[in-house]
Every structure is written in structure tokens, then in C-alpha cells.
C-alpha atoms as a PDB file:
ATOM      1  CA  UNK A   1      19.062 -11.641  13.380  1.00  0.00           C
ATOM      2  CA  UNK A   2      15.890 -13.360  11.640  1.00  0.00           C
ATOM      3  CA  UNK A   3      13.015 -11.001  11.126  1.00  0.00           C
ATOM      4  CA  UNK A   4       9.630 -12.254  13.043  1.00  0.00           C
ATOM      5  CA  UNK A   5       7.680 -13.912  10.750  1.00  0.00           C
ATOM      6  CA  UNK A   6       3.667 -12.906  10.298  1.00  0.00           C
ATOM      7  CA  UNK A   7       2.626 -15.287   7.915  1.00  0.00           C
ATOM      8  CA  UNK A   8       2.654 -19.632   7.414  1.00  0.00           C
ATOM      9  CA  UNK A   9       4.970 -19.159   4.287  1.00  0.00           C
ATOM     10  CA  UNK A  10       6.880 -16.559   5.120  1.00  0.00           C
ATOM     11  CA  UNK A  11      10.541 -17.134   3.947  1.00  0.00           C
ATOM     12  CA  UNK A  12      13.334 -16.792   6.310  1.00  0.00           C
ATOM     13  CA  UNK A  13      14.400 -12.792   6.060  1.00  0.00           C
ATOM     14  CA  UNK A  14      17.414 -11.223   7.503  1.00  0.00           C
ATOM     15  CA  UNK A  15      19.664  -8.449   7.547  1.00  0.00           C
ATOM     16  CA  UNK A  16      22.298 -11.061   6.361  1.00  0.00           C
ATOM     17  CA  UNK A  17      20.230 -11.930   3.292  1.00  0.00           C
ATOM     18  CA  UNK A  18      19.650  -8.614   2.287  1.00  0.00           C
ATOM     19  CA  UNK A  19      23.116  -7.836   2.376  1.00  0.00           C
ATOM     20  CA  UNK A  20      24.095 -10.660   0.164  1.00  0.00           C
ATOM     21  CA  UNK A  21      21.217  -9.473  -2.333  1.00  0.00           C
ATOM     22  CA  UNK A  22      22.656  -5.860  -2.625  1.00  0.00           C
ATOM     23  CA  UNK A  23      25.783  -6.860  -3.213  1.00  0.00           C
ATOM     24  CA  UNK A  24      25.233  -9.313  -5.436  1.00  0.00           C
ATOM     25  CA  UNK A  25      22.816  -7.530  -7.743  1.00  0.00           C
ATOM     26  CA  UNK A  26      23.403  -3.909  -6.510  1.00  0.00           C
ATOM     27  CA  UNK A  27      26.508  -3.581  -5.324  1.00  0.00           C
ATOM     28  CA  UNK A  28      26.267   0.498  -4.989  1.00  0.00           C
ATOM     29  CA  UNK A  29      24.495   0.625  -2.283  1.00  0.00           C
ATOM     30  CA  UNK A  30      25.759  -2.878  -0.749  1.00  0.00           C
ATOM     31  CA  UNK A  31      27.870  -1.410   2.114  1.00  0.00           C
ATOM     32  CA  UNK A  32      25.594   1.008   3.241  1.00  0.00           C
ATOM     33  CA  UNK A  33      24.033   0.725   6.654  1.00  0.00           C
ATOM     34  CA  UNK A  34      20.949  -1.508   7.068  1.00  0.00           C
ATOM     35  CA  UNK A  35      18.316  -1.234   9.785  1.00  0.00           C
ATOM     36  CA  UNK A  36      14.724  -2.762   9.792  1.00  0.00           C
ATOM     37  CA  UNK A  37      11.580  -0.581   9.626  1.00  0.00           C
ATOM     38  CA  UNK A  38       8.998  -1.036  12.387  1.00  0.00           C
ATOM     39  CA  UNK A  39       5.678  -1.160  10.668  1.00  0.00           C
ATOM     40  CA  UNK A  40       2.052  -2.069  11.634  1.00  0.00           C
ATOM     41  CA  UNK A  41       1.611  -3.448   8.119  1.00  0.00           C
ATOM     42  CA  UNK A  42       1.980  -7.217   6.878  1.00  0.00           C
ATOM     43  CA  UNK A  43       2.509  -7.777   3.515  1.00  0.00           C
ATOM     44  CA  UNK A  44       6.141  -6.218   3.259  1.00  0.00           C
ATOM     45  CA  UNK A  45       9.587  -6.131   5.310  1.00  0.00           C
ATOM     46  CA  UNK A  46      10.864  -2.660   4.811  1.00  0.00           C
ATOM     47  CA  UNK A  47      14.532  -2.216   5.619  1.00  0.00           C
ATOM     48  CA  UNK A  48      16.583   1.186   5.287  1.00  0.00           C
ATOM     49  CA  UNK A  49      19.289   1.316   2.950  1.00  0.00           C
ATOM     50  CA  UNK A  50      21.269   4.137   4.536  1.00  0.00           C
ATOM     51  CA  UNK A  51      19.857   7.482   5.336  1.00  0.00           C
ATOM     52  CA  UNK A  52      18.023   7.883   1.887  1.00  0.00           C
ATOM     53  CA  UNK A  53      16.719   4.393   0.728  1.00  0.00           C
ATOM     54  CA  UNK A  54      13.914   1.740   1.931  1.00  0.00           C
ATOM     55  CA  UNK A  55      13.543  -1.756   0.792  1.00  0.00           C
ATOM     56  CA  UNK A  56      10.214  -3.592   0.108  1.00  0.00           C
ATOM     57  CA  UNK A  57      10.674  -7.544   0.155  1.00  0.00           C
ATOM     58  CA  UNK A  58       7.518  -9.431   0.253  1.00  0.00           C
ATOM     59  CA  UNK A  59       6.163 -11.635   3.032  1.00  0.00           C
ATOM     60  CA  UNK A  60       3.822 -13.557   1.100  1.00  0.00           C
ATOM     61  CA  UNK A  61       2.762 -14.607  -2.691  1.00  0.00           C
ATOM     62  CA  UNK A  62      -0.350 -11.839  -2.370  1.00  0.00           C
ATOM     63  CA  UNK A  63       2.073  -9.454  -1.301  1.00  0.00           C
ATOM     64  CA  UNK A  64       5.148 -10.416  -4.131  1.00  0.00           C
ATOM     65  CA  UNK A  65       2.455  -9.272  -6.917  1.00  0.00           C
ATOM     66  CA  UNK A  66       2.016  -6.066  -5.448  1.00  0.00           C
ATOM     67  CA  UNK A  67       5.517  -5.314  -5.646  1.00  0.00           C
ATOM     68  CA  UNK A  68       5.571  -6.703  -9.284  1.00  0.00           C
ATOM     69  CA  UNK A  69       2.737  -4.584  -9.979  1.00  0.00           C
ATOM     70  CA  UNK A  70       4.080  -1.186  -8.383  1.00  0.00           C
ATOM     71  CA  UNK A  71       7.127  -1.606 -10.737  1.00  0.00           C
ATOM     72  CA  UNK A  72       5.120  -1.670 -13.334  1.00  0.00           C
ATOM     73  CA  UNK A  73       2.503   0.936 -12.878  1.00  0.00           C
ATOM     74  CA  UNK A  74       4.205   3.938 -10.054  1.00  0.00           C
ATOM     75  CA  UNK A  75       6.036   5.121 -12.602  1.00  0.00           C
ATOM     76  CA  UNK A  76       3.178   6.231 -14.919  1.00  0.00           C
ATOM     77  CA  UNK A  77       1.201   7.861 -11.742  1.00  0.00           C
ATOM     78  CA  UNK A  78       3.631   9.501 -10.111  1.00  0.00           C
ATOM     79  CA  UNK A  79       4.316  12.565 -12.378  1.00  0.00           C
ATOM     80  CA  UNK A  80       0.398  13.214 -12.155  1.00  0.00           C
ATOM     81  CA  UNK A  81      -0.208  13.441  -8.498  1.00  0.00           C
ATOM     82  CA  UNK A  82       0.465  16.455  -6.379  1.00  0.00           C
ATOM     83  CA  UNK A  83       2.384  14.592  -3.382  1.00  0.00           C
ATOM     84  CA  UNK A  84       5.556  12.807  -3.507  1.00  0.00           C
ATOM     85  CA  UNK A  85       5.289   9.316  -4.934  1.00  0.00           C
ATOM     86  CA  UNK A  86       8.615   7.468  -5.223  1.00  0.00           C
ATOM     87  CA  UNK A  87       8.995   5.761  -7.852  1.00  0.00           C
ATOM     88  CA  UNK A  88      11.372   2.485  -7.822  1.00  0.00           C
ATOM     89  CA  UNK A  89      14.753   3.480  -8.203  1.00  0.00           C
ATOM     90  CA  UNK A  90      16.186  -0.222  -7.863  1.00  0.00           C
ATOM     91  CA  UNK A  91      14.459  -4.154  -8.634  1.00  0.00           C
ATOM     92  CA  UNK A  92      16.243  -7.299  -7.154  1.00  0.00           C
ATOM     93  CA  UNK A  93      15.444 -10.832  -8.357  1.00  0.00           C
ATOM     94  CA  UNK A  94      14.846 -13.663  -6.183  1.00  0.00           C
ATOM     95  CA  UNK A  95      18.324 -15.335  -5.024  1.00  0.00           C
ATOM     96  CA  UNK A  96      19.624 -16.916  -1.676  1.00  0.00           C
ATOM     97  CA  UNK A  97      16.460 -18.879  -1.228  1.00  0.00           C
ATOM     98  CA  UNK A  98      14.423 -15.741  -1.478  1.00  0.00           C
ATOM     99  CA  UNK A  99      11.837 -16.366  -3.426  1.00  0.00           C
ATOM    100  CA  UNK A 100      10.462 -12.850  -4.981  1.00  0.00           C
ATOM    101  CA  UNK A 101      11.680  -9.753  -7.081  1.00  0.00           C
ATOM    102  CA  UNK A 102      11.912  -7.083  -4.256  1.00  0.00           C
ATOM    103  CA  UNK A 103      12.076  -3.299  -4.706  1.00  0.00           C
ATOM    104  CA  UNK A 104      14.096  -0.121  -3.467  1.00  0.00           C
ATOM    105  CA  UNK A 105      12.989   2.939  -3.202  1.00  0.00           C
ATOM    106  CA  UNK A 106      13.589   6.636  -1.964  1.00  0.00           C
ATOM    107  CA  UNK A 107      13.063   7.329   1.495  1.00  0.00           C
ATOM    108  CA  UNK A 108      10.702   9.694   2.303  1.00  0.00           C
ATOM    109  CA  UNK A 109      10.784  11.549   5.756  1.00  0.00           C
ATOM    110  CA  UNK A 110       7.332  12.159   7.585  1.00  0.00           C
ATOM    111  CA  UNK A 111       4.751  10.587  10.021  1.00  0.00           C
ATOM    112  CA  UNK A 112       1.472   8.773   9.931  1.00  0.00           C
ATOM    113  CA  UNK A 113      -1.882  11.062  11.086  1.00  0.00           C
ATOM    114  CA  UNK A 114      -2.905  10.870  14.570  1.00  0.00           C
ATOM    115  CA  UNK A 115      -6.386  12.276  16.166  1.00  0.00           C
ATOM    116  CA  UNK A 116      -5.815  16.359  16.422  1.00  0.00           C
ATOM    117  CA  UNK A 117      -3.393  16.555  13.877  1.00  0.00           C
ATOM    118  CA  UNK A 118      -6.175  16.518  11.251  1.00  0.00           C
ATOM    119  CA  UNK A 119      -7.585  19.965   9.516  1.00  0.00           C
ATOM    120  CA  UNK A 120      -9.289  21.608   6.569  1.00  0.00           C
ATOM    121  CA  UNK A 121      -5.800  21.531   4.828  1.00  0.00           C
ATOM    122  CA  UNK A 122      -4.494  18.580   5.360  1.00  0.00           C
ATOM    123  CA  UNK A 123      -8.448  17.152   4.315  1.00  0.00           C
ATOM    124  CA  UNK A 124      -8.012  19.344   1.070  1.00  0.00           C
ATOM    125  CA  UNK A 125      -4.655  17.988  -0.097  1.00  0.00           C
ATOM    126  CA  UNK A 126      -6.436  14.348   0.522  1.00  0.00           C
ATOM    127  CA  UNK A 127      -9.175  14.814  -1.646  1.00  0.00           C
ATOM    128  CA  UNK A 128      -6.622  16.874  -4.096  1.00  0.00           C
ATOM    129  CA  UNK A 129      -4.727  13.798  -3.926  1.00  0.00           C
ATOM    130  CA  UNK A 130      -7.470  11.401  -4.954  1.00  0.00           C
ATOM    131  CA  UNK A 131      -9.754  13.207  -7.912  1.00  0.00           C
ATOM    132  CA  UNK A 132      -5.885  13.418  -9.335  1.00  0.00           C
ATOM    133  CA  UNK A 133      -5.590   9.911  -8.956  1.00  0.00           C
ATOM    134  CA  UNK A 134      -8.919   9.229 -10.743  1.00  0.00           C
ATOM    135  CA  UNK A 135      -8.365  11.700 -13.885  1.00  0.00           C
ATOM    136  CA  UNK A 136      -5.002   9.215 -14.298  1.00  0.00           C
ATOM    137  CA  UNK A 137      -5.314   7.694 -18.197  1.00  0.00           C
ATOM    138  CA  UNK A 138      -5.908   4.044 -17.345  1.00  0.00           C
ATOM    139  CA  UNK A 139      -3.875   2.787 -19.991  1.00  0.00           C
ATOM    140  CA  UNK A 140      -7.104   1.008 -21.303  1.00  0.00           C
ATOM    141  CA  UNK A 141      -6.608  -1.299 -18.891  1.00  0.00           C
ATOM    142  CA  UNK A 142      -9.415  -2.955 -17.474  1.00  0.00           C
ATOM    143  CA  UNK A 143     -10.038  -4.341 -13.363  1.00  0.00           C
ATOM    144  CA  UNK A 144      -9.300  -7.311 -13.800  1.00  0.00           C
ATOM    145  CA  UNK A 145      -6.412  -9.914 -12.254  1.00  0.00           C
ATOM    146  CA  UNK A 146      -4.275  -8.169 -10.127  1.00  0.00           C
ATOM    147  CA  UNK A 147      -5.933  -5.360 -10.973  1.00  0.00           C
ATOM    148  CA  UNK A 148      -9.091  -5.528  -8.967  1.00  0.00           C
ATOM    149  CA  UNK A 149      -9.370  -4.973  -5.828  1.00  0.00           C
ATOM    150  CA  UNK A 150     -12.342  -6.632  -3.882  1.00  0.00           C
ATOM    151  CA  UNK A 151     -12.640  -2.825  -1.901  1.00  0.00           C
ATOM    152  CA  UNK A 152     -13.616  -1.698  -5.779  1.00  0.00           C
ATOM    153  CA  UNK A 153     -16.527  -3.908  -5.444  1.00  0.00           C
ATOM    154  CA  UNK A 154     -20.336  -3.177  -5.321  1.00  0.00           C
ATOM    155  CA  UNK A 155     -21.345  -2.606  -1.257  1.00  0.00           C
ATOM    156  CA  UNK A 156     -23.811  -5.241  -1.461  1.00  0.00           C
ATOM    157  CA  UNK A 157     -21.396  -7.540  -2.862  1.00  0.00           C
ATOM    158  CA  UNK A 158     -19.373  -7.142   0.296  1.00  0.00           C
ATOM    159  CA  UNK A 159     -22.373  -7.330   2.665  1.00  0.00           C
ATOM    160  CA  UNK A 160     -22.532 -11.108   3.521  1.00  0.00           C
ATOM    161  CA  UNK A 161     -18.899 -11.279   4.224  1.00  0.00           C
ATOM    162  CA  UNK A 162     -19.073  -8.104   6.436  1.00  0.00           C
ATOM    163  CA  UNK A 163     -21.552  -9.508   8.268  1.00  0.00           C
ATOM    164  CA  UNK A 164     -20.142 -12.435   9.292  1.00  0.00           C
ATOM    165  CA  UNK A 165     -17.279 -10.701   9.877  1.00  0.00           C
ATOM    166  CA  UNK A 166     -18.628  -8.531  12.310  1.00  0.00           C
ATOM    167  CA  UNK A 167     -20.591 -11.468  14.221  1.00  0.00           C
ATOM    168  CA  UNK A 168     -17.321 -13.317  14.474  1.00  0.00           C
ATOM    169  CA  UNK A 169     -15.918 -10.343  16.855  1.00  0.00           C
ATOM    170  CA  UNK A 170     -18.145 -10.828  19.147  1.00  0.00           C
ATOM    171  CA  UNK A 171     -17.475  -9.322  22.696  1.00  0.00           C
ATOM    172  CA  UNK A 172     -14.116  -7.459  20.728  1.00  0.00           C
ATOM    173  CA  UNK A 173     -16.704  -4.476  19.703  1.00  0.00           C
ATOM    174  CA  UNK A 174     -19.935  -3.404  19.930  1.00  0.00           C
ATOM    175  CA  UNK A 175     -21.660  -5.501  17.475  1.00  0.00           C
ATOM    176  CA  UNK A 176     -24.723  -3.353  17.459  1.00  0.00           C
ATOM    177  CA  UNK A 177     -23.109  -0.434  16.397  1.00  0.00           C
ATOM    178  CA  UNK A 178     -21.079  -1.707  14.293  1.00  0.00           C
ATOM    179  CA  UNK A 179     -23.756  -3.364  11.809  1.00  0.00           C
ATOM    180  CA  UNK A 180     -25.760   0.346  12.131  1.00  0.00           C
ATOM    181  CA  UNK A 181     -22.666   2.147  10.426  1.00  0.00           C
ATOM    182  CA  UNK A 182     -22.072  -1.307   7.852  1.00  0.00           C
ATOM    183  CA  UNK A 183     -26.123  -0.545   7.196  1.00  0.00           C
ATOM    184  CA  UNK A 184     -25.880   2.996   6.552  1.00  0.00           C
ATOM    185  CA  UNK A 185     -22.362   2.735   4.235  1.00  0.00           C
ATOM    186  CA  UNK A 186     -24.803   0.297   2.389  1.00  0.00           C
ATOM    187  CA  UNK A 187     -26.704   3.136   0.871  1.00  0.00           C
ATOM    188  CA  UNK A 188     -23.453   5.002  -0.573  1.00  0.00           C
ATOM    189  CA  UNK A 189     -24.394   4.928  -4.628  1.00  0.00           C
ATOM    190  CA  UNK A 190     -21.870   2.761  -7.097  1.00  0.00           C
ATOM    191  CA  UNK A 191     -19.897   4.499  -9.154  1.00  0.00           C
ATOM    192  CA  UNK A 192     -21.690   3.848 -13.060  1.00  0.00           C
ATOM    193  CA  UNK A 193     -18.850   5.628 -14.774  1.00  0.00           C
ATOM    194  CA  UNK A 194     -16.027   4.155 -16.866  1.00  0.00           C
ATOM    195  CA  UNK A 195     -12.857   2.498 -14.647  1.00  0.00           C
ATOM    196  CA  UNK A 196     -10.290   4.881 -13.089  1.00  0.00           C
ATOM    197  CA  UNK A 197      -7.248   4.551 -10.948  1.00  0.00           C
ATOM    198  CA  UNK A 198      -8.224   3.764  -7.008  1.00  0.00           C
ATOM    199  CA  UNK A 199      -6.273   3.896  -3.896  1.00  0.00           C
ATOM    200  CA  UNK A 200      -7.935   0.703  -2.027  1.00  0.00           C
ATOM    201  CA  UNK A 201      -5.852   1.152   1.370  1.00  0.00           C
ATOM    202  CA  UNK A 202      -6.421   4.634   2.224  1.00  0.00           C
ATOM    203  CA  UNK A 203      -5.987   4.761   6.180  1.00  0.00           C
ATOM    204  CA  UNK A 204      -3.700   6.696   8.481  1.00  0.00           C
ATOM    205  CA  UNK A 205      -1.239   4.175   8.281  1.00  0.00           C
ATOM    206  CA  UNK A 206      -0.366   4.440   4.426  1.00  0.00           C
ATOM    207  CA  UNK A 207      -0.575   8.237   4.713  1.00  0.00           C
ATOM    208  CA  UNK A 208       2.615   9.967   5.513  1.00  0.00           C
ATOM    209  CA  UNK A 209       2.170  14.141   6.783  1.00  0.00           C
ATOM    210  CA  UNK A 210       5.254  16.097   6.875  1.00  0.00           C
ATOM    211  CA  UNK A 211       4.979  20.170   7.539  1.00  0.00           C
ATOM    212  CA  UNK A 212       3.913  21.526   4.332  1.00  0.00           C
ATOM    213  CA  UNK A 213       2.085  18.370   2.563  1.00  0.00           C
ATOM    214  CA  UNK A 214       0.951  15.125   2.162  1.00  0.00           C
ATOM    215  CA  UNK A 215       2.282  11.683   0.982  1.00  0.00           C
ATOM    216  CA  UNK A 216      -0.533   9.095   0.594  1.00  0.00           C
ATOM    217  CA  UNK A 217       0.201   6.402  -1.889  1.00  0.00           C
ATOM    218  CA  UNK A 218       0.656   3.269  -0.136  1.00  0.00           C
ATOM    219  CA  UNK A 219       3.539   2.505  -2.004  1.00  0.00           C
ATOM    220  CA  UNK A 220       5.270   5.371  -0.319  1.00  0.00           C
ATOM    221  CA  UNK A 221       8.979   3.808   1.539  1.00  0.00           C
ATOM    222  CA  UNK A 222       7.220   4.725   4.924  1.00  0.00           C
ATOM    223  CA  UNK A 223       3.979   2.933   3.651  1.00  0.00           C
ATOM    224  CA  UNK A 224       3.964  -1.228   3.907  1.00  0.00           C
ATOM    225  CA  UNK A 225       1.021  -2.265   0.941  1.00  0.00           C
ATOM    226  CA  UNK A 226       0.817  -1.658  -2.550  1.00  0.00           C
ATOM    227  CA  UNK A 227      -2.640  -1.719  -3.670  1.00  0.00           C
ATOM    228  CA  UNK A 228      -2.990  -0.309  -6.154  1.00  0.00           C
ATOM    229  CA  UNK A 229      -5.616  -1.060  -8.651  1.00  0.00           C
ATOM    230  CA  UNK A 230      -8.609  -0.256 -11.248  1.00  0.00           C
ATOM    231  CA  UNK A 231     -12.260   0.642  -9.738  1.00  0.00           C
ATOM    232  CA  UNK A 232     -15.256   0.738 -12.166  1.00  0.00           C
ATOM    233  CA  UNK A 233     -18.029  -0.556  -9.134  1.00  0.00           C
ATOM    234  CA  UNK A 234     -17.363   1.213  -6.205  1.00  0.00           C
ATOM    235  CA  UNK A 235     -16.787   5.367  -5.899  1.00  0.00           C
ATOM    236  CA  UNK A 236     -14.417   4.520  -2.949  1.00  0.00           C
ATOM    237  CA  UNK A 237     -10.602   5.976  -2.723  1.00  0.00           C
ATOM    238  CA  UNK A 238      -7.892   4.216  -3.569  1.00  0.00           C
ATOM    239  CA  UNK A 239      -4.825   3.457  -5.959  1.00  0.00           C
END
């Protein structure tokens, strides 16, 4: 069965394909049981790899540097942040008319946030979660490339696009309201301070809860983006 497609040039994905890729470059785990992950995300199909794997192929170009990127950079956060963070256990090349590295990954049980499961804890390990994030050694490497993220920009450099963003909705929500809260998130100060590590996707659906703690890298196997990046303009969370 062909996996629905989200995206112009999307290449043809299947449980058939990935198959052929394990077993061809990672024949260990090429007989294990495959199932697809229903996610709300769009850059990534995610596919278990038995009970304790996940596999992250790339829809799009956008989305094929992420991956690249996570490979490269996971493993140097992860043993500095206080919530699981799997790091890539496994990197396929692009075969079979796929045309992208993809990665695999541990799985990692747990659940996105929903209103009323929020509280003082769960808020504390967040925040624990990001100031670790941002006292990460950047590497000396500098925002830049696939390394910025246009959320790590100035407010005011996002304004004119956010405006016209918000007209374009038009009856789909309340336009009025909507440009009061964009007008009063346009007074949050810049960060002036040398570039640290930001997590640029930081929503309740790249945050996993289980009972006792948090995952929220987006690059988690439950989580579908990767962006990860460098912030110097913008005091906003992210990775």
C-alpha cells in the first residue's frame, strides 16, 4: 500500500520500499514487523520497525536536510538535556528511487499534551528542558544555512508576513483578535546575547508526556520535524 502523499514532489513511499531499504542496507532489523505512524506532521513518514524502532524518511527536499542535519547534531545534545532524546541508532542512503538518506531511531513510548493534562510540573520540566538546551556549547557554529530558522528571527522581521497571513484567513478566525495578540507578541524584547541552541517547533505535537517526565525534542521517534537550529535574534524556544 502507497502512503498518501502531502506534498507536489513527494516520492512514491511504501511499506514495500522500506522493506527493500532495510534489507538491503540493514539487514538486522529487515524482517521485523513494519506499520506506519499516524502523525499530524508533514515533513516526515514515520514507520515502526518492530516494537522498539521508528523510521524518519523525508517527504520533501526542506524536510531531507533536517534529517541530514539531526544526524549530525542529536548526538552532541542529547547527553546534555534532562529528557530522553534518541539519538540515531541507524542512517540509510537513498536507493529504489528514493531519493534521501533516511534515519532510524529508538522508539519512545508516550503521548502528546492535551488541555487538563497540563501542571506546574510538567511546565517546570519544559522550561528545565529549554535553559538546558540554551547553555548547549554551540560548537562555534554560527545561524546560518540550515542553521537558521526564520522563528529565530527579529518579531518585526516577521510582522509583514504575519499580517498578511492573518488577512488571508479571513472568515477561518477572528481576524480582530488575532492581530491584538500578533500586536502585543510584537513587544517581546530580542534576545542581544551571543547564539545558542533553539527548539523552533515547540508545540504539543512535538512534545511527548509519559508518567514521570517529559520528551520534547522534535526529533523524538513520536515527533515528525527536526528543527533544530541556532538563535542569536529572537529569545524564543526551540532546538
Amino acid at each position: 500500500m502507497q502512503i498518501r502523499k502531502l506534498h507536489m514532489e513527494e516520492p512514491d513511499i511504501d511499506v514495500a520500499l522500506v522493506r527493500r531499504l532495510l534489507a538491503s542496507q540493514m539487514p538486522q532489523w529487515a524482517n521485523l514487523p513494519l506499520r506506519l505512524v499516524e502523525s499530524i506532521g508533514t515533513d516526515n513518514v514515520m514507520i515502526r520497525v518492530g516494537d522498539s524502532l521508528v523510521i524518519r524518511m523525508p517527504r520533501t527536499p526542506g524536510a531531507a536536510e533536517g534529517i541530514t542535519k539531526e544526524q549530525q547534531l542529536v548526538p552532541h545534545l542529547a547527553p546534555h538535556l534532562p529528557v530522553p532524546v534518541p539519538v540515531p541508532v541507524g542512517v540509510g542512503e537513498a536507493a529504489f528511487g528514493y531519493p534521501w538518506q533516511l534515519s532510524v531511531h529508538p522508539w519512545v513510548p508516550g503521548r502528546n499534551p492535551v488541555p487538563g493534562m497540563v501542571d506546574d510540573h510538567l511546565a517546570i520540566q519544559l522550561a528545565d528542558f529549554v535553559n538546558s538546551l540554551r547553555r548547549i556549547d554551540t560548537l562555534g557554529l554560527r545561524p546560518q544555512g540550515s542553521l537558521h530558522s526564520y522563528r529565530a528571527d527579529p518579531i518585526e522581521r516577521r510582522d509583514s508576513a504575519t499580517r498578511a497571513s492573518i488577512a488571508a484567513c479571513g472568515d477561518l478566525l477572528n481576524v480582530a483578535l488575532t492581530e491584538a495578540a500578533w500586536e502585543k507578541a510584537r513587544h517581546v524584547i530580542d534576545h542581544a546575547g551571543p547564539a545558542v541552541w533553539m527548539h523552533s517547533d515547540l508545540h504539543p505535537g512535538n512534545i511527548l508526556v509519559s508518567v514521570d517526565c517529559i520528551g520534547c525534542l522534535a526529533v523524538l521517534p513520536r515527533h515528525e520535524r527536526a528543527d533544530h537550529g541556532l538563535g542569536e535574534t529572537c529569545d524564543c524556544p526551540g532546538h
